[in-house]
C-alpha atoms as a PDB file:
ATOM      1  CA  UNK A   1       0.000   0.000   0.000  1.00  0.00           C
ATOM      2  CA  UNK A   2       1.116   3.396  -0.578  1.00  0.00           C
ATOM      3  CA  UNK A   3       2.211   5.368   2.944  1.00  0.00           C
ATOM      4  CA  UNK A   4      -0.234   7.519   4.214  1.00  0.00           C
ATOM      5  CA  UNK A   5       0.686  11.639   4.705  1.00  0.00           C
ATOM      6  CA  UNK A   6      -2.433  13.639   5.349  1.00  0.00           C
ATOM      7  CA  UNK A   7      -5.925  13.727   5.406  1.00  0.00           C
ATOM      8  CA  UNK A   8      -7.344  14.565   1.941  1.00  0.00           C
ATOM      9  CA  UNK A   9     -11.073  15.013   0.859  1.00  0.00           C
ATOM     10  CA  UNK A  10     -10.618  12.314  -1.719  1.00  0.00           C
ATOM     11  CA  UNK A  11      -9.124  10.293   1.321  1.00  0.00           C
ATOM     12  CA  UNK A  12      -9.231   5.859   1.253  1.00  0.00           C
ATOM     13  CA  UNK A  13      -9.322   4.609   4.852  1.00  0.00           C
ATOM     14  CA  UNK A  14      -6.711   2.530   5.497  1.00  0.00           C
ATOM     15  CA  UNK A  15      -6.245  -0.366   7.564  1.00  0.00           C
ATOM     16  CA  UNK A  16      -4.290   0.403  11.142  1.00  0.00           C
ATOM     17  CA  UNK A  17      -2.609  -2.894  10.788  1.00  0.00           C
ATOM     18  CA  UNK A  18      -0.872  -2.408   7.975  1.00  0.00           C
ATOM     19  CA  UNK A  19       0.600   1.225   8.531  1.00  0.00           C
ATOM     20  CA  UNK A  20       1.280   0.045  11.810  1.00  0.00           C
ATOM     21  CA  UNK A  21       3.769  -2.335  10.628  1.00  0.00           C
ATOM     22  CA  UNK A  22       4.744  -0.505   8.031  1.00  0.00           C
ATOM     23  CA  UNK A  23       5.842   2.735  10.533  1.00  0.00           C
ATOM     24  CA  UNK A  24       7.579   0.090  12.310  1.00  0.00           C
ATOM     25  CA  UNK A  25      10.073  -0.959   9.452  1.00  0.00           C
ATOM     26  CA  UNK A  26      11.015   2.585   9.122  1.00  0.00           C
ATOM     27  CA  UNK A  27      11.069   3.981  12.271  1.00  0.00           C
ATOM     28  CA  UNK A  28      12.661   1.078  14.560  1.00  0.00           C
ATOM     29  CA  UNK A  29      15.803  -0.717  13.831  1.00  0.00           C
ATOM     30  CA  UNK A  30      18.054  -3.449  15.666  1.00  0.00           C
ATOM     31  CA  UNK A  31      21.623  -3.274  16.146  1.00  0.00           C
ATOM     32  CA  UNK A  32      23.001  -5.800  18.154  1.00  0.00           C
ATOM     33  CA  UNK A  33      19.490  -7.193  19.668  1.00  0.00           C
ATOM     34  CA  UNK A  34      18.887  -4.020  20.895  1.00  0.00           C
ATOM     35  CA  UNK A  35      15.770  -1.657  19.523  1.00  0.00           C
ATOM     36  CA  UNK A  36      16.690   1.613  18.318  1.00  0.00           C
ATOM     37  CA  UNK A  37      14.277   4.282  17.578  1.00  0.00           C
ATOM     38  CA  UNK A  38      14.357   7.670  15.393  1.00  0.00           C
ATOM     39  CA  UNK A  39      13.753  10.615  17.470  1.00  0.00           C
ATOM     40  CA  UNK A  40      14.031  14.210  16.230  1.00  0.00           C
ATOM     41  CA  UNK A  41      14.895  16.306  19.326  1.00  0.00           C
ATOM     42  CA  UNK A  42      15.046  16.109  23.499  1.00  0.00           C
ATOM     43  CA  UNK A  43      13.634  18.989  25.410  1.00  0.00           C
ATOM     44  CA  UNK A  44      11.412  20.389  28.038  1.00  0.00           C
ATOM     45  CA  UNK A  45       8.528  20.838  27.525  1.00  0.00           C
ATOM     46  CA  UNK A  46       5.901  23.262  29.565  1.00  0.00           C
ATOM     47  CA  UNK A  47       2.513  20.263  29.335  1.00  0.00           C
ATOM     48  CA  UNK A  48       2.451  18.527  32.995  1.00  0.00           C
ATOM     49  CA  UNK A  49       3.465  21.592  34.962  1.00  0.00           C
ATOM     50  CA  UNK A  50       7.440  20.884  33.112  1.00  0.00           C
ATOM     51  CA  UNK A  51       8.294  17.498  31.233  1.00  0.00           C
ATOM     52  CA  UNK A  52      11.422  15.780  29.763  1.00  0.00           C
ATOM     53  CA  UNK A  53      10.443  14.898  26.314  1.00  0.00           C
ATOM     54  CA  UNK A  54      12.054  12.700  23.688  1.00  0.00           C
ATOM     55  CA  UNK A  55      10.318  13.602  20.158  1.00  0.00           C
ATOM     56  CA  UNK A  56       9.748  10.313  18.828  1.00  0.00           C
ATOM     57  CA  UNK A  57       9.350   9.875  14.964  1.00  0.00           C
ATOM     58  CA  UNK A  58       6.335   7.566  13.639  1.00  0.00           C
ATOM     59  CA  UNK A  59       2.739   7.350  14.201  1.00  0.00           C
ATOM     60  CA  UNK A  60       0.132   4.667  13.374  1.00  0.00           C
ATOM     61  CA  UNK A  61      -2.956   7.666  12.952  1.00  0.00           C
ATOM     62  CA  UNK A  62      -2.851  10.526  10.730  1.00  0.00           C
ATOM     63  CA  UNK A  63      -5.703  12.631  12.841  1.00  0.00           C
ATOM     64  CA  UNK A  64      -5.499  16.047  11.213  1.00  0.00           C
ATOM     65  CA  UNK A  65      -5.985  18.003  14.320  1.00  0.00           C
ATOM     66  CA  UNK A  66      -2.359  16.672  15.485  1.00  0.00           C
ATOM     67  CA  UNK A  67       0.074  19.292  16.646  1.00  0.00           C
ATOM     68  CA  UNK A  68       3.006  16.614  16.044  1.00  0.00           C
ATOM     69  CA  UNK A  69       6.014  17.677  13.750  1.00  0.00           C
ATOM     70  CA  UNK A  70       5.782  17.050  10.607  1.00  0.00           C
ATOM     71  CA  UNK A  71       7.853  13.734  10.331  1.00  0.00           C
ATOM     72  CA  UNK A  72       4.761  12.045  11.575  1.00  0.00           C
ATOM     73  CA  UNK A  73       3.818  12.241   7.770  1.00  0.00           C
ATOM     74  CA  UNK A  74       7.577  11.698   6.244  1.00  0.00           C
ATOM     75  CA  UNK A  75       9.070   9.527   8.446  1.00  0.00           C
ATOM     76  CA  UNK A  76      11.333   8.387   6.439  1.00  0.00           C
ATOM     77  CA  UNK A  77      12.951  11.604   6.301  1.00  0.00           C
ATOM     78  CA  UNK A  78      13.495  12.582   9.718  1.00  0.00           C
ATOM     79  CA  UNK A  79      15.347  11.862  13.052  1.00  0.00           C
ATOM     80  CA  UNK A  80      18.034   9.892  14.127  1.00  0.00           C
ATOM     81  CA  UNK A  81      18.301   6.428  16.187  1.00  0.00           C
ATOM     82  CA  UNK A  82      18.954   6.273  19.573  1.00  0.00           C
ATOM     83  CA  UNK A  83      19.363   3.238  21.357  1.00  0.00           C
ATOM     84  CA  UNK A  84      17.231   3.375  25.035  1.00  0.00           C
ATOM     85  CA  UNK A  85      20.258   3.971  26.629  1.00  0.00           C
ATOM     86  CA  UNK A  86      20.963   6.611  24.288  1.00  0.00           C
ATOM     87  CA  UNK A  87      17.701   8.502  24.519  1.00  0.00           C
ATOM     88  CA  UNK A  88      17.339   8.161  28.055  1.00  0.00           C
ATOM     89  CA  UNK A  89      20.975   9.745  28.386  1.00  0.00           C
ATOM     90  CA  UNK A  90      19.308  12.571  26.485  1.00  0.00           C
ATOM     91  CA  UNK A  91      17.014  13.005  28.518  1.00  0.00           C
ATOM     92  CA  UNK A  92      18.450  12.431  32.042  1.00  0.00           C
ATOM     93  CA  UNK A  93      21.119  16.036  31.082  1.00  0.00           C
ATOM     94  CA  UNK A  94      17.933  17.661  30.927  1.00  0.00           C
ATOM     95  CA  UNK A  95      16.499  16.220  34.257  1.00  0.00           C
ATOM     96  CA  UNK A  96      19.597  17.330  35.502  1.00  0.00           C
ATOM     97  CA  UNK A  97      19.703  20.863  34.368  1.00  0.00           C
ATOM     98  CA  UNK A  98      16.031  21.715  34.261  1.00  0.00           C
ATOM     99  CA  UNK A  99      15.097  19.771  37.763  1.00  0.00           C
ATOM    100  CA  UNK A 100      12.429  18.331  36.245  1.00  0.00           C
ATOM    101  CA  UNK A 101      11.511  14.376  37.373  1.00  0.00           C
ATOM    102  CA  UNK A 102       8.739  13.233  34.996  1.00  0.00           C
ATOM    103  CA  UNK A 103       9.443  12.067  31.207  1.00  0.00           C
ATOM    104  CA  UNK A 104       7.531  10.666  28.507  1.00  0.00           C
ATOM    105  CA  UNK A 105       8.426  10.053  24.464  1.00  0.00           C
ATOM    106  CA  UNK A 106       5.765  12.341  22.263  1.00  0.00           C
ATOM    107  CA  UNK A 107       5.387  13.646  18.854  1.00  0.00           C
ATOM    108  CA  UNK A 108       4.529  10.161  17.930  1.00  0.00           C
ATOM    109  CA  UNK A 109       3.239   6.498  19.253  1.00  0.00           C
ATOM    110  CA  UNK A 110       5.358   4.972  21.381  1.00  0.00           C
ATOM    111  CA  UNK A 111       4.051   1.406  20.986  1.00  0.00           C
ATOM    112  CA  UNK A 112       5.371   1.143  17.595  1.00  0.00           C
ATOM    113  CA  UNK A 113       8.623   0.126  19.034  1.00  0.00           C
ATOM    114  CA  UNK A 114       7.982  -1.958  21.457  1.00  0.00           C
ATOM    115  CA  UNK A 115      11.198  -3.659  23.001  1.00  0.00           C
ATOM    116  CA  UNK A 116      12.170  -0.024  22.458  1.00  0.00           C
ATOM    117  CA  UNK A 117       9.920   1.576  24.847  1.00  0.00           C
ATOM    118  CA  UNK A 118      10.292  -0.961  27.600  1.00  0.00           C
ATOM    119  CA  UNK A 119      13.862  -0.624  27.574  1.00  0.00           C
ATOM    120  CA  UNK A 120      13.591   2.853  28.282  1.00  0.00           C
ATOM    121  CA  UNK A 121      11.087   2.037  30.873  1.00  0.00           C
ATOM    122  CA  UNK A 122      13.672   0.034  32.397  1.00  0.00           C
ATOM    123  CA  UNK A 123      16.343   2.796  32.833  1.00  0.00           C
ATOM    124  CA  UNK A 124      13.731   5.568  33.543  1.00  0.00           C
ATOM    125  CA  UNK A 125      12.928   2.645  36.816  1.00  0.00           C
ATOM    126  CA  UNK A 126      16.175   2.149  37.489  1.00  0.00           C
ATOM    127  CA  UNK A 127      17.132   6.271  37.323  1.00  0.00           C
ATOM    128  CA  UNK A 128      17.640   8.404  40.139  1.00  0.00           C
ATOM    129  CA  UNK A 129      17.034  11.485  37.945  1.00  0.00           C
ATOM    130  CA  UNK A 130      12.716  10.077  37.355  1.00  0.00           C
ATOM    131  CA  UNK A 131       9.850   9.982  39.507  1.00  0.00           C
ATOM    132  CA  UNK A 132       7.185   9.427  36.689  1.00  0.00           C
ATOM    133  CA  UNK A 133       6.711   8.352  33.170  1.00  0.00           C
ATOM    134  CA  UNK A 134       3.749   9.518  31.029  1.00  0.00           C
ATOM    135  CA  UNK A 135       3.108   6.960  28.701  1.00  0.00           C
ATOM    136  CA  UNK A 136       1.476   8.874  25.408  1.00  0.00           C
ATOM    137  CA  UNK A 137      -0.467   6.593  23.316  1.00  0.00           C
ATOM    138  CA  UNK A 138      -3.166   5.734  21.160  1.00  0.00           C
ATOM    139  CA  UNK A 139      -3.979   2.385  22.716  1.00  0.00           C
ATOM    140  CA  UNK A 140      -4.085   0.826  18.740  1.00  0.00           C
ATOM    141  CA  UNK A 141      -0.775  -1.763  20.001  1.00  0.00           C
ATOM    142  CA  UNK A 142      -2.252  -2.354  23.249  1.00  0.00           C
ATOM    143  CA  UNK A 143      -5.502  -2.666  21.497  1.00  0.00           C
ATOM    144  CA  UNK A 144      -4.240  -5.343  19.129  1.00  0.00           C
ATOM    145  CA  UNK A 145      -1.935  -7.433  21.427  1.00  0.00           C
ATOM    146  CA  UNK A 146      -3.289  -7.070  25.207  1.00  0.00           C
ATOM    147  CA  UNK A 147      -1.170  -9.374  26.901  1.00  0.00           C
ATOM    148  CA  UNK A 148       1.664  -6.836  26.262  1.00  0.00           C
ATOM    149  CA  UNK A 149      -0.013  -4.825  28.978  1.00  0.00           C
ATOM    150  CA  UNK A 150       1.184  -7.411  31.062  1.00  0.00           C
ATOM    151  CA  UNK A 151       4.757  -6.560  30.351  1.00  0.00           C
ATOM    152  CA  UNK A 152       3.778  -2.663  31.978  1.00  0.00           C
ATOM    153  CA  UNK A 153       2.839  -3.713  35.574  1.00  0.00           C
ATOM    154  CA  UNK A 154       6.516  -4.015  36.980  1.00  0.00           C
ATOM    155  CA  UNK A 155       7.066   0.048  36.417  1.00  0.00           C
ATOM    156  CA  UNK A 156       5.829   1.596  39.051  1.00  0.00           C
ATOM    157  CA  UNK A 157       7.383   4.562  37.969  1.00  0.00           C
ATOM    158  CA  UNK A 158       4.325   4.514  34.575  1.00  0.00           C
ATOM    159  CA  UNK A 159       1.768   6.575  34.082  1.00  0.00           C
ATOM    160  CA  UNK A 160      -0.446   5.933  30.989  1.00  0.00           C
ATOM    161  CA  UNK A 161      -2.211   8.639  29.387  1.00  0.00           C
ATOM    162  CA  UNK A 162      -4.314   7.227  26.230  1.00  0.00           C
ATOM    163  CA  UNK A 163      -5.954   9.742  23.826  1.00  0.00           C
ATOM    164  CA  UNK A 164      -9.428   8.493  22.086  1.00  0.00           C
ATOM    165  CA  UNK A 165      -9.868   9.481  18.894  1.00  0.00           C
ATOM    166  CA  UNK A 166     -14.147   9.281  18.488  1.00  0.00           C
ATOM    167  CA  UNK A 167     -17.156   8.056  20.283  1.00  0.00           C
ATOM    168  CA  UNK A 168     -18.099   6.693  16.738  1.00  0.00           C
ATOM    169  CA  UNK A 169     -16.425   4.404  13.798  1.00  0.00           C
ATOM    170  CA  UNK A 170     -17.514   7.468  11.787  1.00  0.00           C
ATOM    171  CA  UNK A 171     -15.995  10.051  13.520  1.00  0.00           C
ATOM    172  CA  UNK A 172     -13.091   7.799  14.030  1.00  0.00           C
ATOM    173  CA  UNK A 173     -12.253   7.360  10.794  1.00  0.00           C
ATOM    174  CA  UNK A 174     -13.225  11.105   9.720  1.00  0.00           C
ATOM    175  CA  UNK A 175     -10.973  12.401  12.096  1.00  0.00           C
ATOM    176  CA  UNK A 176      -7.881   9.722  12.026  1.00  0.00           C
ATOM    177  CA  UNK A 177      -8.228   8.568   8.190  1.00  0.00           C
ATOM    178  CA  UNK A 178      -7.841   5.040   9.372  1.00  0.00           C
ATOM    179  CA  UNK A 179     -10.877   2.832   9.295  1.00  0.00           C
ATOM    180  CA  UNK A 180     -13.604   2.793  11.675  1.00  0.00           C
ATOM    181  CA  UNK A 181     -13.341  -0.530  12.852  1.00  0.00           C
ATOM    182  CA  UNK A 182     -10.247   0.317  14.519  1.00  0.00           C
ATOM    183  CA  UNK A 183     -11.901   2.592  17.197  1.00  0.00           C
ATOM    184  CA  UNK A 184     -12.584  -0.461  18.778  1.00  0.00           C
ATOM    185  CA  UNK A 185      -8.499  -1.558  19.592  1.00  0.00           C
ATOM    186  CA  UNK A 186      -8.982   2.124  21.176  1.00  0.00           C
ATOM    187  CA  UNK A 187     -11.481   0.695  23.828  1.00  0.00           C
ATOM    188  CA  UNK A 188     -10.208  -2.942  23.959  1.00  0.00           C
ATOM    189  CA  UNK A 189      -7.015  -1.317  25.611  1.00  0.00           C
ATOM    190  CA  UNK A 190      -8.552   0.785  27.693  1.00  0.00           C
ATOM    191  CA  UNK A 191     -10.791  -1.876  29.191  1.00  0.00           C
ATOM    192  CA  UNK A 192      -7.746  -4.007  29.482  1.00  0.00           C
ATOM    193  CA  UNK A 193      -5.976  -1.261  31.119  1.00  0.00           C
ATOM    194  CA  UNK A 194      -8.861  -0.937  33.421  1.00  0.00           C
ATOM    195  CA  UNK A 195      -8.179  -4.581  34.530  1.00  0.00           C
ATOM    196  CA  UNK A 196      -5.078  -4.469  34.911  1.00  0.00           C
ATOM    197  CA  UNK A 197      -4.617  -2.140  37.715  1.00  0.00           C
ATOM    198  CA  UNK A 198      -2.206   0.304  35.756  1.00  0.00           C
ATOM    199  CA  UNK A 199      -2.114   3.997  37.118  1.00  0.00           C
ATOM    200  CA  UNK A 200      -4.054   6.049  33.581  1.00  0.00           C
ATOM    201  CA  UNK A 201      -6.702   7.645  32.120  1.00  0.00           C
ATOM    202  CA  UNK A 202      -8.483   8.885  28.428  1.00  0.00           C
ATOM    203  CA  UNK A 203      -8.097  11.694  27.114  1.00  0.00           C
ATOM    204  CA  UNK A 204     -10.048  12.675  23.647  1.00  0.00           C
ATOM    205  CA  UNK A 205     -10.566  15.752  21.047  1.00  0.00           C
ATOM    206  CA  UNK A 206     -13.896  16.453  22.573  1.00  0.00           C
ATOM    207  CA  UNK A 207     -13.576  19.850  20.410  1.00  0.00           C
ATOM    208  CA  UNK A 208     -17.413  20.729  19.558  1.00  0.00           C
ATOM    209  CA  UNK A 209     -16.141  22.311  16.346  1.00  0.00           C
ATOM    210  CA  UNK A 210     -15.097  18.421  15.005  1.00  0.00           C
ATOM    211  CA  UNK A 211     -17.008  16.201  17.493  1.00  0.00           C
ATOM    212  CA  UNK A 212     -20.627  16.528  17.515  1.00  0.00           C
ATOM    213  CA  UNK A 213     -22.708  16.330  20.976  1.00  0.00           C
ATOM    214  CA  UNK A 214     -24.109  12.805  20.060  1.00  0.00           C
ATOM    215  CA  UNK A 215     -20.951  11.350  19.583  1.00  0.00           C
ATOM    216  CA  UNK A 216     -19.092  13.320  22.515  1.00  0.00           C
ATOM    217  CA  UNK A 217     -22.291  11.540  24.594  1.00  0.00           C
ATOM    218  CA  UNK A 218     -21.553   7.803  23.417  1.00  0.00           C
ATOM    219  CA  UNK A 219     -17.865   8.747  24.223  1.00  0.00           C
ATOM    220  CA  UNK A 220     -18.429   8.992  27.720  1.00  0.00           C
ATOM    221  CA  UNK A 221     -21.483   6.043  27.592  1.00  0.00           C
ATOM    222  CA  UNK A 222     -18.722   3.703  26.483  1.00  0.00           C
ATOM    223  CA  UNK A 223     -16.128   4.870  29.258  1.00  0.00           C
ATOM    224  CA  UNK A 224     -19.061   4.216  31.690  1.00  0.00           C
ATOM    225  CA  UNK A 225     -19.355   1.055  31.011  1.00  0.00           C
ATOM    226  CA  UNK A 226     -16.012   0.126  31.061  1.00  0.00           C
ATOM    227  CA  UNK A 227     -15.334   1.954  34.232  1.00  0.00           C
ATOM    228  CA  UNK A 228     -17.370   5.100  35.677  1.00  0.00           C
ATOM    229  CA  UNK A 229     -14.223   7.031  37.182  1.00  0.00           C
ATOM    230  CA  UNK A 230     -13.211   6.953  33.253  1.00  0.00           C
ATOM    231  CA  UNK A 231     -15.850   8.863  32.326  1.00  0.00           C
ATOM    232  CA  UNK A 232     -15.581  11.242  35.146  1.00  0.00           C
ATOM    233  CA  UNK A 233     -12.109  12.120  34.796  1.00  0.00           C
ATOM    234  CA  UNK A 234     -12.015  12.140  31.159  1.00  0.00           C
ATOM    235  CA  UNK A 235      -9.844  14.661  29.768  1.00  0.00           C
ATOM    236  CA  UNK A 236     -11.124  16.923  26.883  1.00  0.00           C
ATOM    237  CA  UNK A 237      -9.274  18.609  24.510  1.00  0.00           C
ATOM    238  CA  UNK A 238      -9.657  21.497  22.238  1.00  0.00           C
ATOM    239  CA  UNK A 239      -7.817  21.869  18.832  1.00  0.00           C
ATOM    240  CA  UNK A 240      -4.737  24.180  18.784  1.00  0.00           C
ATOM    241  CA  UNK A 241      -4.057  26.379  15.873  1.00  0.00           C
ATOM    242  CA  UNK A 242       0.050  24.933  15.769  1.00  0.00           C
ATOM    243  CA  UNK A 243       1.907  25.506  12.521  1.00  0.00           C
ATOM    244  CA  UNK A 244       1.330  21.395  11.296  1.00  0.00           C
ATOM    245  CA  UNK A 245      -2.404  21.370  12.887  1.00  0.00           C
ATOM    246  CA  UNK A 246      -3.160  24.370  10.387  1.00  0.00           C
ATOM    247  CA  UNK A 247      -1.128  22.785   7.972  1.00  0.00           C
ATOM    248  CA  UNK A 248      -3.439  18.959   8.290  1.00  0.00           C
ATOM    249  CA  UNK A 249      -6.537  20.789   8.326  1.00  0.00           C
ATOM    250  CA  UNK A 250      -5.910  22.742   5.228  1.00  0.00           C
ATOM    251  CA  UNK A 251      -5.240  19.147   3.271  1.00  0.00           C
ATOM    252  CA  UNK A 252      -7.848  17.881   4.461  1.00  0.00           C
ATOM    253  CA  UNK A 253     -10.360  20.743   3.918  1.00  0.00           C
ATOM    254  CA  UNK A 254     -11.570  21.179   7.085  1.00  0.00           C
ATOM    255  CA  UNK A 255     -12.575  24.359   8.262  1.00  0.00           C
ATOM    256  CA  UNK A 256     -12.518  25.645  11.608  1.00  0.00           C
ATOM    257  CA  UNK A 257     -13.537  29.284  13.559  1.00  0.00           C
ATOM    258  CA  UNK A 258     -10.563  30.009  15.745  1.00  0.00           C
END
């Protein structure tokens, strides 16, 4: 299949799965048996009251409210690998200098690589520089394999923070350009989340402007019945007019009052 970029009108839904795996082969490597992973830039950022960030390249979704550079779309192109000793290095100078004890990898999905990010769980655990870890995901991974959740309960140092992309396959798919069906790996691994006992909550683009009330409302239904504290502390975002946000929504012809 031909790599997605961006949201177009004349947009064909494409199958999670597949650009999953295909992200993968371009964005994760192994050298020695070890997982590297392209990342772009380390820095702090101001989200969390002050974070360490590594700026991961690759994502699975290509929602076209995402603020994420724009090697989410040409991934190819961008970053460098860093092994998890590597990136964590990175990020532990600016721990150092800024003071700051929480972390997390963003700009992309951090699932994609998966030995990857549990390496780097592994040294964030074992570092005297980290309290937390915000783990930023989509859920789609965790959605389609959820015995690797599992392999998250020794870090007690994890937080998981997983941002839902609809209430509806529709909306889903308008808003990600993946197909609809794959809203439901979204909910799988939040229900197996639920049961596992793992510190996290949902998150989702709630924005009125791209989410209508109906669907915002069997949002939350589905949270309910998963878990009611889900639905009550659900987190609900707003789209930000960023530089690559402006740039998605112009390809894909969607029109918003800022």
């Amino acid at each position: 299949m031909k790599y997605p970029r961006f949201i177009t009108p004349n947009w064909k839904p494409y199958d999670v799965v597949e650009v999953t795996e295909l992200t993968r082969k371009i964005v994760c490597r192994k050298v020695g048996g070890i997982e590297e992973r392209k990342y772009t830039s380390f820095y702090v950022a101001g989200v969390y009251r002050g974070i360490v960030t590594g700026c991961i390249v690759g994502c699975n979704l290509r929602c076209f409210f995402c603020w994420s550079p724009i090697s989410r779309d040409f991934p190819e192109f961008y970053g460098k690998y860093y092994s998890p000793e590597e990136a964590v290095n990175e990020m532990a100078k600016l721990a150092r200098r800024s003071g700051i004890r929480k972390a997390r990898l963003s700009c992309g999905e951090p699932t994609i690589c998966w030995n990857h990010l549990l390496r780097v769980l592994k040294l964030i655990e074992e570092s005297p520089y980290f309290d937390l870890f915000i783990l930023e995901t989509n859920g789609i991974v965790l959605g389609l394999n959820p015995q690797l959740i599992s392999e998250l309960k020794k870090f007690s140092k994890l937080y998981v923070r997983v941002s839902i992309k609809g209430g509806t396959p529709e909306g889903f798919e308008f808003r990600t350009g993946a197909q609809g069906t794959a809203l439901n790996l979204q909910f799988s691994a939040v229900k197996a989340l639920a049961e596992s006992n793992i510190r996290f909550h949902v998150a989702a683009m709630t924005d009125p402007r791209i989410m209508s009330s109906g669907e915002r409302k069997m949002l939350i239904e589905k949270l309910r019945d998963i878990e009611p504290k889900l639905a009550i502390l659900l987190e609900e975002e707003n789209v930000d007019p960023y530089d690559t946000t402006l740039l998605r929504l112009e390809a894909a012809n969607v029109k918003l009052n800022w």
